[in-house]
N, C-alpha and C. Protein backbone atom coordinates (compact mmCIF):
# COMPACT_ATOMS: atom_id res chain seq x y z
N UNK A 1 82.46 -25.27 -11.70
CA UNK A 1 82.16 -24.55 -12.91
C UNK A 1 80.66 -24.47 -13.11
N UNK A 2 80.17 -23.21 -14.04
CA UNK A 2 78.49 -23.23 -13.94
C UNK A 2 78.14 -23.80 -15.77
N UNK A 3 77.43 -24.53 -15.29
CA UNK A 3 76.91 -24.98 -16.88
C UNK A 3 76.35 -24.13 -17.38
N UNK A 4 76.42 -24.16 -18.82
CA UNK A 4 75.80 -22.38 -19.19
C UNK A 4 74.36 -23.45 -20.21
N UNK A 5 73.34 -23.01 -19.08
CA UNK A 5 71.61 -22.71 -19.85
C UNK A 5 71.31 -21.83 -20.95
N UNK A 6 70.83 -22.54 -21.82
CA UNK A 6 69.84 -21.43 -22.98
C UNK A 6 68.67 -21.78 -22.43
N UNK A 7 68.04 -21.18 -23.11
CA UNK A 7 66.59 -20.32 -22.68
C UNK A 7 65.58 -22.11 -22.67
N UNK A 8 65.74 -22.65 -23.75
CA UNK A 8 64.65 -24.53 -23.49
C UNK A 8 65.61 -25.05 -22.12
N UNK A 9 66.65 -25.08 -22.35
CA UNK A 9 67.23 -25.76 -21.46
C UNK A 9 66.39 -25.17 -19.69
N UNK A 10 66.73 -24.04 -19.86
CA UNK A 10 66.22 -23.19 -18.55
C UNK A 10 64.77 -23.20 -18.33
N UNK A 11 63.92 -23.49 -19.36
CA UNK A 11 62.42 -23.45 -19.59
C UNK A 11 62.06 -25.38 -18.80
N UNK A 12 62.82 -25.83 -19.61
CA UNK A 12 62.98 -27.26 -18.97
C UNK A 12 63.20 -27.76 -17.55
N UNK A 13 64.42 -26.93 -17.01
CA UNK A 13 64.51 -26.81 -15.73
C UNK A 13 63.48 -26.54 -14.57
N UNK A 14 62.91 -25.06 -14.91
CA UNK A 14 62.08 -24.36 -14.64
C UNK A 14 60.68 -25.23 -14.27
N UNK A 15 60.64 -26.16 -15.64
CA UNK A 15 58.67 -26.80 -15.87
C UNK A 15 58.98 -28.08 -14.91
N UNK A 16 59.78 -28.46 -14.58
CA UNK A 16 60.37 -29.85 -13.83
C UNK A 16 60.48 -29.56 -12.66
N UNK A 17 61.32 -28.50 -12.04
CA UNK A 17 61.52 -28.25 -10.61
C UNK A 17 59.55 -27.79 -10.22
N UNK A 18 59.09 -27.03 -11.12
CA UNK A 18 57.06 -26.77 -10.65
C UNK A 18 56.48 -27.75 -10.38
N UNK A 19 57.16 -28.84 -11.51
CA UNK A 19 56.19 -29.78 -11.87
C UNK A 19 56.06 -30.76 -10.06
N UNK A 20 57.48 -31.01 -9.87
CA UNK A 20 57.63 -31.32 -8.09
C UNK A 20 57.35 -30.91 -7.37
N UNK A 21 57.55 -29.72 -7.65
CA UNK A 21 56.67 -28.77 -6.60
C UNK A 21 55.13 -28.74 -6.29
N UNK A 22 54.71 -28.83 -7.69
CA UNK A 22 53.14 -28.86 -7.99
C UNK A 22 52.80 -30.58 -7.35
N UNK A 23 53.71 -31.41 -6.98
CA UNK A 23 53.04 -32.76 -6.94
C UNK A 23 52.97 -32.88 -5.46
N UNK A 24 54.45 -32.37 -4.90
CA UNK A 24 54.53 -32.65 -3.22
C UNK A 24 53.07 -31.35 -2.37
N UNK A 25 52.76 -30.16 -3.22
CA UNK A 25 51.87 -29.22 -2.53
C UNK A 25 50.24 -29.89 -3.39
N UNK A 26 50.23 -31.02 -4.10
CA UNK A 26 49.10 -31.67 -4.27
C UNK A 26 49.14 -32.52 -2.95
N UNK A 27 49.73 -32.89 -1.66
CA UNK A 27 49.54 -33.78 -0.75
C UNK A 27 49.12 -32.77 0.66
N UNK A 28 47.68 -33.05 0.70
CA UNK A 28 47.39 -31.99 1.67
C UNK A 28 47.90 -31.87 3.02
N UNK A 29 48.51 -32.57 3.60
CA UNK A 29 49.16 -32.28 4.53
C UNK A 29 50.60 -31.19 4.54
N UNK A 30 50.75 -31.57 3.74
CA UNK A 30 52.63 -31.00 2.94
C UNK A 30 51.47 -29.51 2.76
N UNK A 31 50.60 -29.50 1.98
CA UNK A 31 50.16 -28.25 1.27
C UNK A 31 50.05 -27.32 2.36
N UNK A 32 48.91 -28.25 3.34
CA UNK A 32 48.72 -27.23 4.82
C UNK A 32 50.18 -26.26 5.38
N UNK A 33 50.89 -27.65 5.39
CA UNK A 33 52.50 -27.03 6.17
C UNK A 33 52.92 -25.95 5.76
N UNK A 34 53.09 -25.96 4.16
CA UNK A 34 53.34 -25.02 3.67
C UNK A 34 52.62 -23.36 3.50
N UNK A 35 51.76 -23.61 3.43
CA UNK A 35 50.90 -22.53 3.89
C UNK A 35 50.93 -22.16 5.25
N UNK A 36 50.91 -22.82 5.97
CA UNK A 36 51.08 -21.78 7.75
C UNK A 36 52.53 -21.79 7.93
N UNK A 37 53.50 -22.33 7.14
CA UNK A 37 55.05 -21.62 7.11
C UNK A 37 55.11 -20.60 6.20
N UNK A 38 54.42 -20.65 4.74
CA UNK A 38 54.37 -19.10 4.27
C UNK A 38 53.49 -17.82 4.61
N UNK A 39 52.36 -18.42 5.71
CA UNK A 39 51.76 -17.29 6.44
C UNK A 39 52.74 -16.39 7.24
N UNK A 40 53.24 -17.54 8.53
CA UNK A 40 54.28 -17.28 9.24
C UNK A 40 55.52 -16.35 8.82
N UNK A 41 55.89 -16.64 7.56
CA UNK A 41 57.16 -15.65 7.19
C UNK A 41 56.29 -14.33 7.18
N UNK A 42 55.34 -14.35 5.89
CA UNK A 42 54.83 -12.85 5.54
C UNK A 42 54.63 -11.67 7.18
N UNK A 43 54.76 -12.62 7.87
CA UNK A 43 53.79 -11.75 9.37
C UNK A 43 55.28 -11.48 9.85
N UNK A 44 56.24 -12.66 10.25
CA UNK A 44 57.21 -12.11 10.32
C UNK A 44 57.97 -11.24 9.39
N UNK A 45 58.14 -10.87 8.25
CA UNK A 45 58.48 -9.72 7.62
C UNK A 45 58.15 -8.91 7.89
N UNK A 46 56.71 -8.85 8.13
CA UNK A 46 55.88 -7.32 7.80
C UNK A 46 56.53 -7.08 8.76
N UNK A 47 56.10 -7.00 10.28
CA UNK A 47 56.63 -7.06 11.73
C UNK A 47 57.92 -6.40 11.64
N UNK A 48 58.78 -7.00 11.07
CA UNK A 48 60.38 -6.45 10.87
C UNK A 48 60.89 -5.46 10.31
N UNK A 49 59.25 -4.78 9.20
CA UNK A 49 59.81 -3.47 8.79
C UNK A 49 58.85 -2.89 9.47
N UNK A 50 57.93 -3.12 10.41
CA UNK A 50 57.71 -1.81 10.94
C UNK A 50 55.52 -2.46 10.89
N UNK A 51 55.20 -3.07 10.21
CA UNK A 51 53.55 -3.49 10.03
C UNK A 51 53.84 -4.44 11.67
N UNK A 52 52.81 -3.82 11.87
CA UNK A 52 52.94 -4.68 13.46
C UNK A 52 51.03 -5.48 13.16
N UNK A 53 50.99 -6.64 12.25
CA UNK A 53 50.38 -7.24 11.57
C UNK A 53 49.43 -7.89 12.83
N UNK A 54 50.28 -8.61 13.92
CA UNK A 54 49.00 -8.92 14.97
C UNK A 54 48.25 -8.33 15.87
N UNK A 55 49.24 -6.57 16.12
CA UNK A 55 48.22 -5.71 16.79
C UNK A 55 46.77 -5.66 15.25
N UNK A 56 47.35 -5.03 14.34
CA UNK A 56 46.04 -4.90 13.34
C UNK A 56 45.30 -5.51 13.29
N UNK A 57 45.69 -7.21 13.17
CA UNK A 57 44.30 -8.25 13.36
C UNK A 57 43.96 -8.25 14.68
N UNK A 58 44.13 -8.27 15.57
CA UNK A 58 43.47 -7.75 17.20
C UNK A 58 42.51 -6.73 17.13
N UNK A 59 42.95 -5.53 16.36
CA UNK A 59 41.80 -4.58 16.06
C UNK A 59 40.66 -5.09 15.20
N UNK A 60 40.88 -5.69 14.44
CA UNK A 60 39.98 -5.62 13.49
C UNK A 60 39.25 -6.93 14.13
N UNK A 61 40.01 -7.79 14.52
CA UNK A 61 38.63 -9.01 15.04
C UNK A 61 37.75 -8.02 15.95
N UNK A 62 38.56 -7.40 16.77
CA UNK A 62 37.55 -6.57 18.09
C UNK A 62 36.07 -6.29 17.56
N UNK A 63 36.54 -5.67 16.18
CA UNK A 63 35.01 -5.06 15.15
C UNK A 63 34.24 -6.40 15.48
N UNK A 64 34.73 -7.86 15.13
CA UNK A 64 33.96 -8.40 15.05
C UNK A 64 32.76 -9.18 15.60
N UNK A 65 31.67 -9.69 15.45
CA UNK A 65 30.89 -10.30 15.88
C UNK A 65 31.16 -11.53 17.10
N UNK A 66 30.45 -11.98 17.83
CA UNK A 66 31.13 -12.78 18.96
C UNK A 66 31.44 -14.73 18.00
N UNK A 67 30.72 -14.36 17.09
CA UNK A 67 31.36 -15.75 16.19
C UNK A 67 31.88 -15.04 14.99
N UNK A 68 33.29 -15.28 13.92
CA UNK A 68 33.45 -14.72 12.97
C UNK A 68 33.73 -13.42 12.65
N UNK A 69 33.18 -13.15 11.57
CA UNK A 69 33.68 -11.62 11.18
C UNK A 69 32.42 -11.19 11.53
N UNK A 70 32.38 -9.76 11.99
CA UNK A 70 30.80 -8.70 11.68
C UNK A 70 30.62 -8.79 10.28
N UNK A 71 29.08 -8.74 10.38
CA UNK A 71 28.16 -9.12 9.05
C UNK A 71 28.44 -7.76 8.23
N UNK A 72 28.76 -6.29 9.06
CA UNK A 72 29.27 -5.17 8.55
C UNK A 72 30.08 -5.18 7.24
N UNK A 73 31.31 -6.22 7.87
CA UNK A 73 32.35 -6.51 6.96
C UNK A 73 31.70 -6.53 5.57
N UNK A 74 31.11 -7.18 5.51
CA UNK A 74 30.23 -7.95 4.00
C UNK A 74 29.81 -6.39 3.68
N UNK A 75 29.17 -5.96 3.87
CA UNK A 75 28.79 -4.33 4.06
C UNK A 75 29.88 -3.41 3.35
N UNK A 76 30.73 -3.28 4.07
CA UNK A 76 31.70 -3.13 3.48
C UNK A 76 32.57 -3.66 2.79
N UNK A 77 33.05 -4.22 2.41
CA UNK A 77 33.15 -4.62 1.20
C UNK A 77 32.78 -4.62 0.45
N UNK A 78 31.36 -4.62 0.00
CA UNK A 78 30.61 -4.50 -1.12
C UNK A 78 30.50 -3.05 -1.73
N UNK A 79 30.94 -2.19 -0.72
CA UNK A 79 31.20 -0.72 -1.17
C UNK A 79 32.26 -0.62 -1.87
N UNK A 80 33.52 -1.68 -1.26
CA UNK A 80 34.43 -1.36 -2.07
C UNK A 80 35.02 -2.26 -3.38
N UNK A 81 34.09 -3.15 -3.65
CA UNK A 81 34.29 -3.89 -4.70
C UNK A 81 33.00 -2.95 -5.63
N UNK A 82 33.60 -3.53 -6.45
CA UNK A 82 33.29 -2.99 -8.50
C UNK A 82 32.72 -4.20 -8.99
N UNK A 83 31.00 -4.02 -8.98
CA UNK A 83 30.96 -5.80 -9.74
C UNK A 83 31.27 -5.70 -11.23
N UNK A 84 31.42 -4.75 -11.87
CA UNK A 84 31.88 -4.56 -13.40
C UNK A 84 33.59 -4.88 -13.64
N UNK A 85 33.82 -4.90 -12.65
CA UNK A 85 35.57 -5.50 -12.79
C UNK A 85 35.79 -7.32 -12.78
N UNK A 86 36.46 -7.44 -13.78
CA UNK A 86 36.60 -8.84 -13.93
C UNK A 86 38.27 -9.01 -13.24
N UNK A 87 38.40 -9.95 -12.03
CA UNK A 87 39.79 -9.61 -11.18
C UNK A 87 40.45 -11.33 -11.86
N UNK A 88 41.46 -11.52 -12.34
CA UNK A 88 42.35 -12.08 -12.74
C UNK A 88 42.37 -13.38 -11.81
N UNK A 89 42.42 -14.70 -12.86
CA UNK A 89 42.12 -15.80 -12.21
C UNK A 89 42.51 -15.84 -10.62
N UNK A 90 44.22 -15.72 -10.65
CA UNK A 90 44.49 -15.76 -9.58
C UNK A 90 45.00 -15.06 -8.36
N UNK A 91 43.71 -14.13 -8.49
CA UNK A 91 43.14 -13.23 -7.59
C UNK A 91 42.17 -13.94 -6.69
N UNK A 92 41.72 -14.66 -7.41
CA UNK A 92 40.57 -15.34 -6.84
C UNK A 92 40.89 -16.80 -6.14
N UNK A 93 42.18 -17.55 -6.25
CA UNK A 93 41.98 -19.23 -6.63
C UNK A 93 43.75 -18.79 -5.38
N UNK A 94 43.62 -20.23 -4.72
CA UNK A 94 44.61 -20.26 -3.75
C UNK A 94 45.66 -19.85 -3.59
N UNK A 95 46.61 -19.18 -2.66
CA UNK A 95 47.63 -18.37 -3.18
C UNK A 95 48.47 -18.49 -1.61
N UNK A 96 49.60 -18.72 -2.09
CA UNK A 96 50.47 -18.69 -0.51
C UNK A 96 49.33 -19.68 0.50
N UNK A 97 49.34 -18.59 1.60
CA UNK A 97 48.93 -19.42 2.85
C UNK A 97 47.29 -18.83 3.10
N UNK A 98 46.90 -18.68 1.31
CA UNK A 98 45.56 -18.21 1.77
C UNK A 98 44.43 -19.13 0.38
N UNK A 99 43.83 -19.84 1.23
CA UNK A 99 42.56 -20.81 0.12
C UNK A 99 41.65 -19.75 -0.32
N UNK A 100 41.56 -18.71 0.26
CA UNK A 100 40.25 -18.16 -0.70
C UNK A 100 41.27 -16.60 -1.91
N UNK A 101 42.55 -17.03 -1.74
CA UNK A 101 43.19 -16.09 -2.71
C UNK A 101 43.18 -14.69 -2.48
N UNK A 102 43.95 -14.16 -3.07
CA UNK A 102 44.00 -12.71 -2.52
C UNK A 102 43.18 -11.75 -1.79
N UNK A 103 41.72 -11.68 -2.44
CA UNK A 103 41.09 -10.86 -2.38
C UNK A 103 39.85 -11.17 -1.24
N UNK A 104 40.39 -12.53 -0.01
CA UNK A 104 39.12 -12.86 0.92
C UNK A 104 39.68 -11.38 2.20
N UNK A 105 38.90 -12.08 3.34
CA UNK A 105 39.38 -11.11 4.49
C UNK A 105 40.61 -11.22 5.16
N UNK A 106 40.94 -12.63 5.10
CA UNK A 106 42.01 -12.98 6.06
C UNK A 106 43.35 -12.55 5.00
N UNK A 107 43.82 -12.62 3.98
CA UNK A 107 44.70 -11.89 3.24
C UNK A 107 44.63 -10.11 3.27
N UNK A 108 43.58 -9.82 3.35
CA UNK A 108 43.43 -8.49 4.00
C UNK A 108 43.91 -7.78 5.13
């Protein structure tokens, strides 16, 4: 039988199952794991509908410099960022399987 949740009850649930969550991905090893297993899926998805995600990064390192990214990159980018736009905390702050958050190169 399903126990029937109201909305604290479910809010409760909800802040408890994060709260574990938030403690085991505070242990950086666990955190790492988790991040190159949620890299891993996204690449395998894309891949499966059709983004063939490691030819693209093959191209795009090619652009790059013999260490890193080309200094270009920076170049560009700066064309296409807006410094008058203020981008939403976590745009910026760790996300999935990426430390510099949405908006670095390697989420790109």
């Amino acid at each position: 039988m399903f126990r029937y949740m109201n909305a604290s009850t479910d809010s409760l649930t909800t802040r408890s199952i994060n709260g574990v969550i938030n403690g085991l991905l505070g242990v950086k090893p666990l955190a790492n794991f988790a991040k190159h297993r949620a890299r891993t899926m996204m690449i395998a998805r894309a891949e499966s509908i059709g983004v063939f995600w490691r030819d693209e990064v093959a191209q795009l390192l090619a652009r790059g410099a013999a260490q890193g990214l080309n200094p270009v990159w920076d170049e560009e980018l700066a064309q296409l960022t807006d410094p008058d736009l203020t981008y939403p905390d976590y745009y910026l702050t760790s996300f999935h399987a990426y430390a510099e958050g949405n908006l670095g190169w390697q989420p790109a």
